[in-house]
C-alpha atoms as a PDB file:
ATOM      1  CA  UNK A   1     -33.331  56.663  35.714  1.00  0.00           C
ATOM      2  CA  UNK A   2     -34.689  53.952  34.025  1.00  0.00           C
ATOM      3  CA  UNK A   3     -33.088  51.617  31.724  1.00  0.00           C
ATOM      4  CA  UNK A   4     -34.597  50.267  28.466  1.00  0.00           C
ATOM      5  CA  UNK A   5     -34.462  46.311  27.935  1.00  0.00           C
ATOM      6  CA  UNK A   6     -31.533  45.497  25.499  1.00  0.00           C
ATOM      7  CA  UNK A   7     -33.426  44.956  22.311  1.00  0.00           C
ATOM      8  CA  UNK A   8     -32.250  41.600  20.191  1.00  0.00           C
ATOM      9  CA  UNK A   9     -30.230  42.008  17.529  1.00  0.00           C
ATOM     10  CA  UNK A  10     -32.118  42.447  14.161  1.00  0.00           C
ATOM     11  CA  UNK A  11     -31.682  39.134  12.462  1.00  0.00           C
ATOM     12  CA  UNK A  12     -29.321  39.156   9.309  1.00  0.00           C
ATOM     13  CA  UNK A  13     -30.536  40.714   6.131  1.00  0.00           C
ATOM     14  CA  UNK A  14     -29.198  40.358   2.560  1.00  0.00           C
ATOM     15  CA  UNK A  15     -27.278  43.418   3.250  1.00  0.00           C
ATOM     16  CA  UNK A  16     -25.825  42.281   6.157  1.00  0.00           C
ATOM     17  CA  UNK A  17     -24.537  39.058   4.449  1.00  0.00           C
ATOM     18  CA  UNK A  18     -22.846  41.246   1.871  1.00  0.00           C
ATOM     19  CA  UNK A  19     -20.762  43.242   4.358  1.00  0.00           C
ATOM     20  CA  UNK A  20     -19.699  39.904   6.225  1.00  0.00           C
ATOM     21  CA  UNK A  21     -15.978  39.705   6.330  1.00  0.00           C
ATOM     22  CA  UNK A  22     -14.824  37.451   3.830  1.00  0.00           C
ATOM     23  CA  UNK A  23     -11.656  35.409   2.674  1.00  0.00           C
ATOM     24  CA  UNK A  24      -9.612  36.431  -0.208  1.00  0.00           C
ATOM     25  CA  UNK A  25     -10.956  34.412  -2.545  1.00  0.00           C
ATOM     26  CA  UNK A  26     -14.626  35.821  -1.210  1.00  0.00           C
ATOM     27  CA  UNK A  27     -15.933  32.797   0.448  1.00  0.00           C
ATOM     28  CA  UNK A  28     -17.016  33.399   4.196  1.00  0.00           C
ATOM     29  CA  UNK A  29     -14.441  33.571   6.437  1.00  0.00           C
ATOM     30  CA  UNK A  30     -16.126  30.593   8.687  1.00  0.00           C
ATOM     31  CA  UNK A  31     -16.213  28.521   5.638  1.00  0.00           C
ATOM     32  CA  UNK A  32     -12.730  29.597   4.429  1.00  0.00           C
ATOM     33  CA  UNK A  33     -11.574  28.285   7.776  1.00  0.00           C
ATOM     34  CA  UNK A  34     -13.476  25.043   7.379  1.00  0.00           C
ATOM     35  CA  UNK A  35     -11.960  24.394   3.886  1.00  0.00           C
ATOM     36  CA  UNK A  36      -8.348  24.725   5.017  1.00  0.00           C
ATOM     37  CA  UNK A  37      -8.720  22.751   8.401  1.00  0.00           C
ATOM     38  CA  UNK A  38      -9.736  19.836   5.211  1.00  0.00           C
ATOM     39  CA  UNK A  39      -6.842  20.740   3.668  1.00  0.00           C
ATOM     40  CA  UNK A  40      -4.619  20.504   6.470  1.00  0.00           C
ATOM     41  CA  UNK A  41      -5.636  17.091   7.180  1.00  0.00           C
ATOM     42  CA  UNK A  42      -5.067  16.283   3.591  1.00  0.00           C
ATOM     43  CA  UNK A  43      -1.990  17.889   3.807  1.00  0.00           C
ATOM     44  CA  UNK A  44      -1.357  15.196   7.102  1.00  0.00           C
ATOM     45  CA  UNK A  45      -2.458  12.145   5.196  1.00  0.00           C
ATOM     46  CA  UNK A  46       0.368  12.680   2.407  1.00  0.00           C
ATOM     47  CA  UNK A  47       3.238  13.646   4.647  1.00  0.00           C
ATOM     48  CA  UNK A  48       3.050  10.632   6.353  1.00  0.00           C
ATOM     49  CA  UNK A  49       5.709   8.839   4.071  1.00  0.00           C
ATOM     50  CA  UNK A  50       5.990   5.917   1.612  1.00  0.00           C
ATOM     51  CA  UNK A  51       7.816   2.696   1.797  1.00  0.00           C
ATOM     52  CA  UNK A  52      10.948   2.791  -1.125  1.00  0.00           C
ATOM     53  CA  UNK A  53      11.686  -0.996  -2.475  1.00  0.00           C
ATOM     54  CA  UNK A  54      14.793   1.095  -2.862  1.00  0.00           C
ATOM     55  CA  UNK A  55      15.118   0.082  -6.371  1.00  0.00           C
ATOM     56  CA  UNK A  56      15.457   4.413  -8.225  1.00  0.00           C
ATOM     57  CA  UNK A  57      13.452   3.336 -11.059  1.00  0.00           C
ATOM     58  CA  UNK A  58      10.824   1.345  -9.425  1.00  0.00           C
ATOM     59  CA  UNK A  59      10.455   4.244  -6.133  1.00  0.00           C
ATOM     60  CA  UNK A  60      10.238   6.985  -9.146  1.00  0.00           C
ATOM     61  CA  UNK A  61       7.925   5.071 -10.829  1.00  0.00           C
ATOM     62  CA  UNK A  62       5.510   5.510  -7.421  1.00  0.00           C
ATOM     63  CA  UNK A  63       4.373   8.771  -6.293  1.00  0.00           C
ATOM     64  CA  UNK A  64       5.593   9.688  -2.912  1.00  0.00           C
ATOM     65  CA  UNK A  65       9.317   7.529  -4.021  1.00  0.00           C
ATOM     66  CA  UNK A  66       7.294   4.321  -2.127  1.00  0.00           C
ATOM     67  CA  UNK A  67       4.679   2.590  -1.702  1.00  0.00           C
ATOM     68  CA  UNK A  68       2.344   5.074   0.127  1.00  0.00           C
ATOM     69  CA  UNK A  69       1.665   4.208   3.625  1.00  0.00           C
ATOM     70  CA  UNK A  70      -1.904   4.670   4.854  1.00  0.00           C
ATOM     71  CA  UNK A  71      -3.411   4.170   1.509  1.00  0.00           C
ATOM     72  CA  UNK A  72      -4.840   0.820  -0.211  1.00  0.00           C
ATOM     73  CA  UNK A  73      -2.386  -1.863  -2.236  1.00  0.00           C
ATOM     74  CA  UNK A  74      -3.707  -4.983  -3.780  1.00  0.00           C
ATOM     75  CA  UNK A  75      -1.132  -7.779  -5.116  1.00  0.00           C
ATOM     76  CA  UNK A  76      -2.217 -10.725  -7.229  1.00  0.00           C
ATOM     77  CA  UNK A  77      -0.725 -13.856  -8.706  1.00  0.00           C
ATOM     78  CA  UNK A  78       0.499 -13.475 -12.686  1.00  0.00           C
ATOM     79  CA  UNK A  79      -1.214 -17.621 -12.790  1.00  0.00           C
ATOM     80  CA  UNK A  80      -3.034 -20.349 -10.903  1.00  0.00           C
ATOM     81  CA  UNK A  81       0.678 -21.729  -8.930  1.00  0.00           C
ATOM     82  CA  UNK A  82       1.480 -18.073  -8.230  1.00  0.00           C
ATOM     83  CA  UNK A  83      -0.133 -17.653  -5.061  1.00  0.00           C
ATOM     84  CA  UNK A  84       3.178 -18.471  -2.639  1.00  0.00           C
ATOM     85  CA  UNK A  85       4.698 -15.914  -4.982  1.00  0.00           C
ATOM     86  CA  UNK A  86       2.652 -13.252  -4.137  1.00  0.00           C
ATOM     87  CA  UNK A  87       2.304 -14.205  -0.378  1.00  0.00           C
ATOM     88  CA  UNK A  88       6.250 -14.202  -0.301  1.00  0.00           C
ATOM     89  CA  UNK A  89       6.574 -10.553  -1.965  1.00  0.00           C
ATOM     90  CA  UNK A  90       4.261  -9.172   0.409  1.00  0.00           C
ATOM     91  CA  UNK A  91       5.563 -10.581   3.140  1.00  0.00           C
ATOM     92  CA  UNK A  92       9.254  -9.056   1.718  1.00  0.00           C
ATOM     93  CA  UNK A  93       7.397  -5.630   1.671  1.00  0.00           C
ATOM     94  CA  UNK A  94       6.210  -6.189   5.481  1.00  0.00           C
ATOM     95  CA  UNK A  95       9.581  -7.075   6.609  1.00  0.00           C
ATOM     96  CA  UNK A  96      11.394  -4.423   5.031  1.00  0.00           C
ATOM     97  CA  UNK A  97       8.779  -2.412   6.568  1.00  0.00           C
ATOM     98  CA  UNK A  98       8.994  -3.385  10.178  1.00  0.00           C
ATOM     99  CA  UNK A  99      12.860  -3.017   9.413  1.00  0.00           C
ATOM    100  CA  UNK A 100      11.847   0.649   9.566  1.00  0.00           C
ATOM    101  CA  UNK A 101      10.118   1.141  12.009  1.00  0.00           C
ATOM    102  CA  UNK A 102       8.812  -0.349  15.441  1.00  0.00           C
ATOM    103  CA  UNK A 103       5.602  -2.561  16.020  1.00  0.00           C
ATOM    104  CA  UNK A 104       4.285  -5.630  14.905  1.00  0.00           C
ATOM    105  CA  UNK A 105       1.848  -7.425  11.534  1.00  0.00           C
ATOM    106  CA  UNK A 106      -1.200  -8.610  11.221  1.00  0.00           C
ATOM    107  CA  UNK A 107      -1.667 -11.137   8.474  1.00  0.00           C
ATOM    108  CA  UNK A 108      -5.759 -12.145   8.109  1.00  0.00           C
ATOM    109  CA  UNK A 109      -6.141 -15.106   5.957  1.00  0.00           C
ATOM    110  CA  UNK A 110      -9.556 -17.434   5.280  1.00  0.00           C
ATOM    111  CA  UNK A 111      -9.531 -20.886   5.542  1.00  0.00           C
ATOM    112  CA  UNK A 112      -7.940 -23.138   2.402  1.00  0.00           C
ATOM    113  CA  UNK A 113      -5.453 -20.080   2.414  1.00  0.00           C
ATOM    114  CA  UNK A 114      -1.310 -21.032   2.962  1.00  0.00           C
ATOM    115  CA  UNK A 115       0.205 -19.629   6.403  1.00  0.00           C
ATOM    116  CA  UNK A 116       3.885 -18.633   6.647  1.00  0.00           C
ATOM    117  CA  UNK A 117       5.208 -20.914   9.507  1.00  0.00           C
ATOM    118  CA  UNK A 118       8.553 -19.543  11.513  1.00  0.00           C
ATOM    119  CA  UNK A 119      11.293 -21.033   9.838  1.00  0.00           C
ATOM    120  CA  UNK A 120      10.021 -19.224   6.121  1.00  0.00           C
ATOM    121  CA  UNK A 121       9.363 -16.462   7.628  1.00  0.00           C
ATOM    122  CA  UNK A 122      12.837 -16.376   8.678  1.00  0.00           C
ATOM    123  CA  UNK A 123      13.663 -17.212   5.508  1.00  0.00           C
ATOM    124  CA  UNK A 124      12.221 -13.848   4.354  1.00  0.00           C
ATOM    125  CA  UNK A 125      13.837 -11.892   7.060  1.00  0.00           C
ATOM    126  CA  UNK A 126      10.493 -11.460   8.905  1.00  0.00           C
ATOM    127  CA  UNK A 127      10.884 -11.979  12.948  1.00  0.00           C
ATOM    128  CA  UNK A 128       7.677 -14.585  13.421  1.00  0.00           C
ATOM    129  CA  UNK A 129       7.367 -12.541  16.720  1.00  0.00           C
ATOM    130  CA  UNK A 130       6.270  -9.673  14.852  1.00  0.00           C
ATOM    131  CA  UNK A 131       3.528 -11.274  12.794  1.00  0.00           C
ATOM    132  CA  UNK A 132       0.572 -12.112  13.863  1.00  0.00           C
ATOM    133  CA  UNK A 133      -1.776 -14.254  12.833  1.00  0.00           C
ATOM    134  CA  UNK A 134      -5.772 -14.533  12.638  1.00  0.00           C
ATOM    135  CA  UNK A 135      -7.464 -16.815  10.021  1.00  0.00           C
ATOM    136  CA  UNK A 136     -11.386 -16.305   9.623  1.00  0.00           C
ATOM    137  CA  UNK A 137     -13.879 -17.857   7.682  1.00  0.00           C
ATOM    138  CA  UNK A 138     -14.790 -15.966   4.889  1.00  0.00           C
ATOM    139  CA  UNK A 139     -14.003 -12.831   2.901  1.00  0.00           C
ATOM    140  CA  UNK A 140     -16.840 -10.890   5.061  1.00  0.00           C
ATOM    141  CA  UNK A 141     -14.847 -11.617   8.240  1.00  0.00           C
ATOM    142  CA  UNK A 142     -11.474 -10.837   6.513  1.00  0.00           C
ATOM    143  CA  UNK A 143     -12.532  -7.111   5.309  1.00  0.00           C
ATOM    144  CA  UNK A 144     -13.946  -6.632   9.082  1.00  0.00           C
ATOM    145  CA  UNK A 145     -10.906  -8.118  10.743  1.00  0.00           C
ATOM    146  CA  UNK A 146      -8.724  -5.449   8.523  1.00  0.00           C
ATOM    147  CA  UNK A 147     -11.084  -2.725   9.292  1.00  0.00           C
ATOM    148  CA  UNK A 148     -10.809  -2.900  13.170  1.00  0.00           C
ATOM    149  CA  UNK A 149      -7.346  -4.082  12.750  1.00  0.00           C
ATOM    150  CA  UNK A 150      -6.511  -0.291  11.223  1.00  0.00           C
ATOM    151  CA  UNK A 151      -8.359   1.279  14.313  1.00  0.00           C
ATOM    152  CA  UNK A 152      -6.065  -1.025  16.503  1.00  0.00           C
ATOM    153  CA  UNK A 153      -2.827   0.193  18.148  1.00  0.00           C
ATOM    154  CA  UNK A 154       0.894  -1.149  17.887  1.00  0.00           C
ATOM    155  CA  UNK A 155       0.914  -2.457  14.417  1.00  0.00           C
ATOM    156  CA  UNK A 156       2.561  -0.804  11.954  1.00  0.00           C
ATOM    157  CA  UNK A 157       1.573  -3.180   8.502  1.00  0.00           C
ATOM    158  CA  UNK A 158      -1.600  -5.084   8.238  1.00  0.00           C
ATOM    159  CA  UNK A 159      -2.234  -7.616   4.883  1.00  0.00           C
ATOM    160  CA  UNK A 160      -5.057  -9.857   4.314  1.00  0.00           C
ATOM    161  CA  UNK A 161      -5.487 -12.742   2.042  1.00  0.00           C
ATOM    162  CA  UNK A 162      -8.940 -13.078   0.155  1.00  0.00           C
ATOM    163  CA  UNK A 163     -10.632 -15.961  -2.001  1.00  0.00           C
ATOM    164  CA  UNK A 164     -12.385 -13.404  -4.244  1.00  0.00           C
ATOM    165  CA  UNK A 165     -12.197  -9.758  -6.271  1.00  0.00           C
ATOM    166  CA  UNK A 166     -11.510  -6.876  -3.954  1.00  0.00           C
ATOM    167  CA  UNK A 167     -15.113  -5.348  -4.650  1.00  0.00           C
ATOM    168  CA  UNK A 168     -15.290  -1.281  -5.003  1.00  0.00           C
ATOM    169  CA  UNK A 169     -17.233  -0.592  -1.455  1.00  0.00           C
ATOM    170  CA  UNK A 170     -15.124  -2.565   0.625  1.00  0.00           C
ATOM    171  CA  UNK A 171     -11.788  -0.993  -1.440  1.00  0.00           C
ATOM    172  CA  UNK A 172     -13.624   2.268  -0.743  1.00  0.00           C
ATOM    173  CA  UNK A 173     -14.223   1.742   3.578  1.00  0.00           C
ATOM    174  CA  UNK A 174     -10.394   0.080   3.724  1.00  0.00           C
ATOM    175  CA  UNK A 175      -8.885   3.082   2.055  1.00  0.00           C
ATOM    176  CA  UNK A 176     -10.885   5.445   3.929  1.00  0.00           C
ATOM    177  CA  UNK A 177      -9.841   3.453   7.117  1.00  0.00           C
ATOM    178  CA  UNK A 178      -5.738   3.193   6.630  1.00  0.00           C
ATOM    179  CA  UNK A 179      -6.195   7.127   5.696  1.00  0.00           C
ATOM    180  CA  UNK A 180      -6.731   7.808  10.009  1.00  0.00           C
ATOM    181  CA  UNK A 181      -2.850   5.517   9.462  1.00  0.00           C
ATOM    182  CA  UNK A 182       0.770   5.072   8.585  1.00  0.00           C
ATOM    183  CA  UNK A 183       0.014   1.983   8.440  1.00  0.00           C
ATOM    184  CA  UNK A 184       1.386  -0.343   5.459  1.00  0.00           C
ATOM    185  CA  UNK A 185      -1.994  -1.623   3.976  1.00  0.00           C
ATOM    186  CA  UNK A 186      -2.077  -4.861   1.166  1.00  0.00           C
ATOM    187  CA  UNK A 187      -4.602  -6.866  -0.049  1.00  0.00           C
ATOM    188  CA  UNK A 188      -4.011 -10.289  -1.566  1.00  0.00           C
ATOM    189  CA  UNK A 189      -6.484 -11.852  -4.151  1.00  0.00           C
ATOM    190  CA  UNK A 190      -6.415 -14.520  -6.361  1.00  0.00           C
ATOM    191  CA  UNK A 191      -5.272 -14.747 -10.055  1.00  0.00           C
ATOM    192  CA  UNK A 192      -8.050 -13.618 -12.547  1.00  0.00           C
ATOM    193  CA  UNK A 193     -10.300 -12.099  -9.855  1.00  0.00           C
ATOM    194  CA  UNK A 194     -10.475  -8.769 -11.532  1.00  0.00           C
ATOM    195  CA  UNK A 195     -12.589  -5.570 -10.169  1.00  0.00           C
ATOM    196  CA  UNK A 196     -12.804  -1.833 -10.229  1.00  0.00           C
ATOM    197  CA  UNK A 197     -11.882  -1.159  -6.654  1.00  0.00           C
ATOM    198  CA  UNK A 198     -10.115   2.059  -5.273  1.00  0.00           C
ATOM    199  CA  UNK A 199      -6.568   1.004  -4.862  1.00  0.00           C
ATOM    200  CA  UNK A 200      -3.354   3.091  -5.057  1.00  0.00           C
ATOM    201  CA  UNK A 201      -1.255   0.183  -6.902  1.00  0.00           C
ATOM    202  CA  UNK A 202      -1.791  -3.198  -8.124  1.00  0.00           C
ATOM    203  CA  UNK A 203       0.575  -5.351  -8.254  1.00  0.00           C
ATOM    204  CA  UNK A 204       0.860  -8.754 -10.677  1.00  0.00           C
ATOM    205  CA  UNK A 205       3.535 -11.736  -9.175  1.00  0.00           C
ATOM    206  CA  UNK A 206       4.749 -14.212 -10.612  1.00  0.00           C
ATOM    207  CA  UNK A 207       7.730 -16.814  -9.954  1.00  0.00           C
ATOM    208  CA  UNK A 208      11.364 -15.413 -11.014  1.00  0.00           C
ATOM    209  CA  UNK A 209      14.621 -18.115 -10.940  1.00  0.00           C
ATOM    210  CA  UNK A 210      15.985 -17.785  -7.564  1.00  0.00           C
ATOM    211  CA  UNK A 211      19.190 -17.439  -6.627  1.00  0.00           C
ATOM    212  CA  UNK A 212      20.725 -21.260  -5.118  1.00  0.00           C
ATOM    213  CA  UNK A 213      23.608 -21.437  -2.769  1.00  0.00           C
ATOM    214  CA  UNK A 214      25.884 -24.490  -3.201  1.00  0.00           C
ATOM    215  CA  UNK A 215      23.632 -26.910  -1.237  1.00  0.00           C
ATOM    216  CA  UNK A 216      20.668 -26.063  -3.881  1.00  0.00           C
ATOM    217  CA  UNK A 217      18.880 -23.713  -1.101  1.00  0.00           C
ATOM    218  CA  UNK A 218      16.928 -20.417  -2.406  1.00  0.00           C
ATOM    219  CA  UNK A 219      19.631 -17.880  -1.473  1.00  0.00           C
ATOM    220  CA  UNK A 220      17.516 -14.384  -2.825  1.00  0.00           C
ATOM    221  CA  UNK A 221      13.764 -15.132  -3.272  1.00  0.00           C
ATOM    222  CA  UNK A 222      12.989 -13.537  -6.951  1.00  0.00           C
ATOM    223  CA  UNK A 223       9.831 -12.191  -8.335  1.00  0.00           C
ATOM    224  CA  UNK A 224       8.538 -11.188 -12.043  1.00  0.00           C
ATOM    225  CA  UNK A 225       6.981  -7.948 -10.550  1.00  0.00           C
ATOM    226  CA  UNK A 226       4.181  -5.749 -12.846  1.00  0.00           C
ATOM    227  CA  UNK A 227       3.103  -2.937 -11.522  1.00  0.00           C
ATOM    228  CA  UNK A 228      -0.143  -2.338 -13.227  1.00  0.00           C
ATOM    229  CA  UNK A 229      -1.927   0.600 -11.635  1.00  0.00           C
ATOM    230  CA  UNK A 230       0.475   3.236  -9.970  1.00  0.00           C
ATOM    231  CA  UNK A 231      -1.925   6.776  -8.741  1.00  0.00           C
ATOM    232  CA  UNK A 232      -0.229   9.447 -10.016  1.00  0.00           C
ATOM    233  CA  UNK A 233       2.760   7.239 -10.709  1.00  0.00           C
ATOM    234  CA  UNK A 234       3.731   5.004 -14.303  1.00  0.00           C
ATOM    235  CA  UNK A 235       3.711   1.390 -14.456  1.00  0.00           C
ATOM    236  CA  UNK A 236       6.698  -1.197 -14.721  1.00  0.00           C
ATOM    237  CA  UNK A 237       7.786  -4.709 -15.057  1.00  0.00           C
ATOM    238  CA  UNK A 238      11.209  -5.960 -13.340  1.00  0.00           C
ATOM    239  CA  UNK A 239      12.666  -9.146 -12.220  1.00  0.00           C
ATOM    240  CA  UNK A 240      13.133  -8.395  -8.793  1.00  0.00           C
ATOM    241  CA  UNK A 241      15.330 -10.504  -5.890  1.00  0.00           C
ATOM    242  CA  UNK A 242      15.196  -9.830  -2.181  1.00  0.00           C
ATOM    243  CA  UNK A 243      18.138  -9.941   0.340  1.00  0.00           C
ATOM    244  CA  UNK A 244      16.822 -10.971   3.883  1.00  0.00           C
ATOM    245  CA  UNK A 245      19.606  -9.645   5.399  1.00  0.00           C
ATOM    246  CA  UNK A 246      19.708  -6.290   4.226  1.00  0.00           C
ATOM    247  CA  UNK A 247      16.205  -5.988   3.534  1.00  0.00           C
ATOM    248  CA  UNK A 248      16.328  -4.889   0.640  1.00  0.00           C
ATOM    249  CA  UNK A 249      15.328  -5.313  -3.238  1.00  0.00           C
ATOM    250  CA  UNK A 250      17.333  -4.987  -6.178  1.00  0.00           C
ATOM    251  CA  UNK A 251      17.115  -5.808  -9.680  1.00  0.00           C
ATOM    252  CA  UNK A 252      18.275  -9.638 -10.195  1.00  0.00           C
ATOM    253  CA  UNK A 253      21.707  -9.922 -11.530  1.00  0.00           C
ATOM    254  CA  UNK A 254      21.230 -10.776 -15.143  1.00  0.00           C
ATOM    255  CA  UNK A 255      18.918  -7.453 -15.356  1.00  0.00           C
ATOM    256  CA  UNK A 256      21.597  -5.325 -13.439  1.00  0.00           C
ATOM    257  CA  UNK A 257      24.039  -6.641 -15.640  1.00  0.00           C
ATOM    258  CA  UNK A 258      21.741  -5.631 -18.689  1.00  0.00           C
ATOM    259  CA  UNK A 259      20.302  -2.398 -17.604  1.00  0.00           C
ATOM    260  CA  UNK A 260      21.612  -0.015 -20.401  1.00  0.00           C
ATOM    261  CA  UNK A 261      20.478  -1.982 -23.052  1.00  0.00           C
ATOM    262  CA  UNK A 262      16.474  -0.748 -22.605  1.00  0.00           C
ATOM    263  CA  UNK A 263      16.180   1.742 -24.923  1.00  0.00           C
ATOM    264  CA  UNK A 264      14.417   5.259 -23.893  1.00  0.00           C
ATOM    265  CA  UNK A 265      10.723   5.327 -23.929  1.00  0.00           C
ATOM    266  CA  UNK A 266      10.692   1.638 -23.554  1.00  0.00           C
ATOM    267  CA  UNK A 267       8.750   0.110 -20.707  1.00  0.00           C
ATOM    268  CA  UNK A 268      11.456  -1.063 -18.125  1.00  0.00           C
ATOM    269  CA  UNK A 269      12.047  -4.635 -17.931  1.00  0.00           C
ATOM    270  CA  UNK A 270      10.292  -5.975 -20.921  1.00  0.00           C
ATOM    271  CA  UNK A 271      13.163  -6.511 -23.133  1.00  0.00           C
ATOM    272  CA  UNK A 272      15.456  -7.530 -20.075  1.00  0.00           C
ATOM    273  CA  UNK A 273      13.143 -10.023 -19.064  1.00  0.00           C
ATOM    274  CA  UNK A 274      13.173 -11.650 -22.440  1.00  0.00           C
ATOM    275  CA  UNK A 275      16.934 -12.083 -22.265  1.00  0.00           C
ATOM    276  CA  UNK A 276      16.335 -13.871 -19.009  1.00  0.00           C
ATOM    277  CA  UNK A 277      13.295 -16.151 -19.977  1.00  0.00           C
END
């Protein structure tokens, strides 16, 4: 008995794309399936944590209670004078961040820019083991040096210090790379060097009275912190100290002392500041 050739299957008709199972919100099931492996991966991206200053009413003031890891920051001085400022709160978020967890910085600075040496970063509470540092010639080379650092393995916070605005593509190709990350992620530019640009906070830093020990050493570094972009977050202004050896912020002591006098609704910090000034 002879057997007839398998005929091919008759190629899909309109019909036959209306009686293909479908999802419950009638999308095809193979794209169904696409758009939830997406959103699994977004899903990923923001379970992978935050950094808390551990200060409640700056951490509720970001979304995620920190500074979202694997996403884009950008500091900048308040003033021309501001930049060690800046470069020394960063470098307090990096070492409360390696306090965390395990592996080492990268800090990517041009030429012109100031480098930490060991005994400030000790200063700080940073181990200069842990930091490491590359300087490069121009802003080009700083972006790329970022970009491969993120692809890199064993560091766990990588900041770079620029000469110019943060411009919107490179924001755009930095945020997408720390996204693949848990990695701590901060830009540094200079004072007035505004641009659109992609970022999940901006910060403004400027000098705060430090706290002196007896021998007129800085005891607590301070910092007139504004946070003036916050992603699904508020904004803020504090007067912010740092303890080294805890690693941690807190408000400084003439604002702790002071904090039920801001009335509700009002910005935090503003009229505390003034009493301070």
């Amino acid at each position: 008995m002879r057997h007839r050739p398998e005929e091919p299957p008759d190629p899909p008709t309109e019909a036959s794309e209306r009686t293909r199972p479908r999802a419950a919100d009638g999308l095809p099931v193979d794209l169904a399936a696409l758009r939830a492996r997406v959103a699994a991966q977004e899903d990923t991206r923001i379970a992978r944590g935050a950094l808390p200053l551990g200060i409640h009413d700056v951490d509720a003031r970001l979304a995620g209670g920190g500074l979202a890891l694997g996403q884009l920051h950008e500091i900048s001085p308040l003033a021309a004078g501001d930049e060690p400022a800046a470069l020394g709160f960063a470098l307090a978020l990096v070492a409360r961040h390696l306090a965390r967890v395990r592996g080492e910085a990268l800090l990517v600075a041009g030429q012109g820019h100031p480098l930490p040496y060991g005994h400030g970063l000790a200063g700080l509470g940073l181990d200069p083991g842990r930091l490491l540092l590359f300087e490069v010639g121009s802003d080009g080379d700083a972006y790329r040096a970022l970009e491969e650092a993120l692809r890199a393995q064993g560091l766990a916070a990588v900041a770079g210090l620029v000469d110019a605005a943060l411009p919107l593509a490179q924001s755009r190709r930095l945020h997408l790379a720390a996204g693949h990350t848990d990695l701590l992620l901060l830009v540094l530019r200079p004072p007035g060097a505004e641009s659109p640009n992609v970022a999940t906070t901006r910060w403004r830093i400027a000098a705060g009275k430090a706290l002196r020990d007896r021998f007129g050493c800085i005891e607590r570094p301070c910092w007139q912190a504004t946070l003036e972009r916050s992603r699904n977050g508020r904004t803020g202004h504090w007067l912010l100290e740092w303890d080294h050896a805890a690693h941690r912020f807190g408000l400084a002591g003439a604002l702790a002392d002071h904090a039920a006098e801001a009335g509700p609704g009002e910005p935090l910090g503003e009229r505390r500041l003034r009493r301070v000034r």
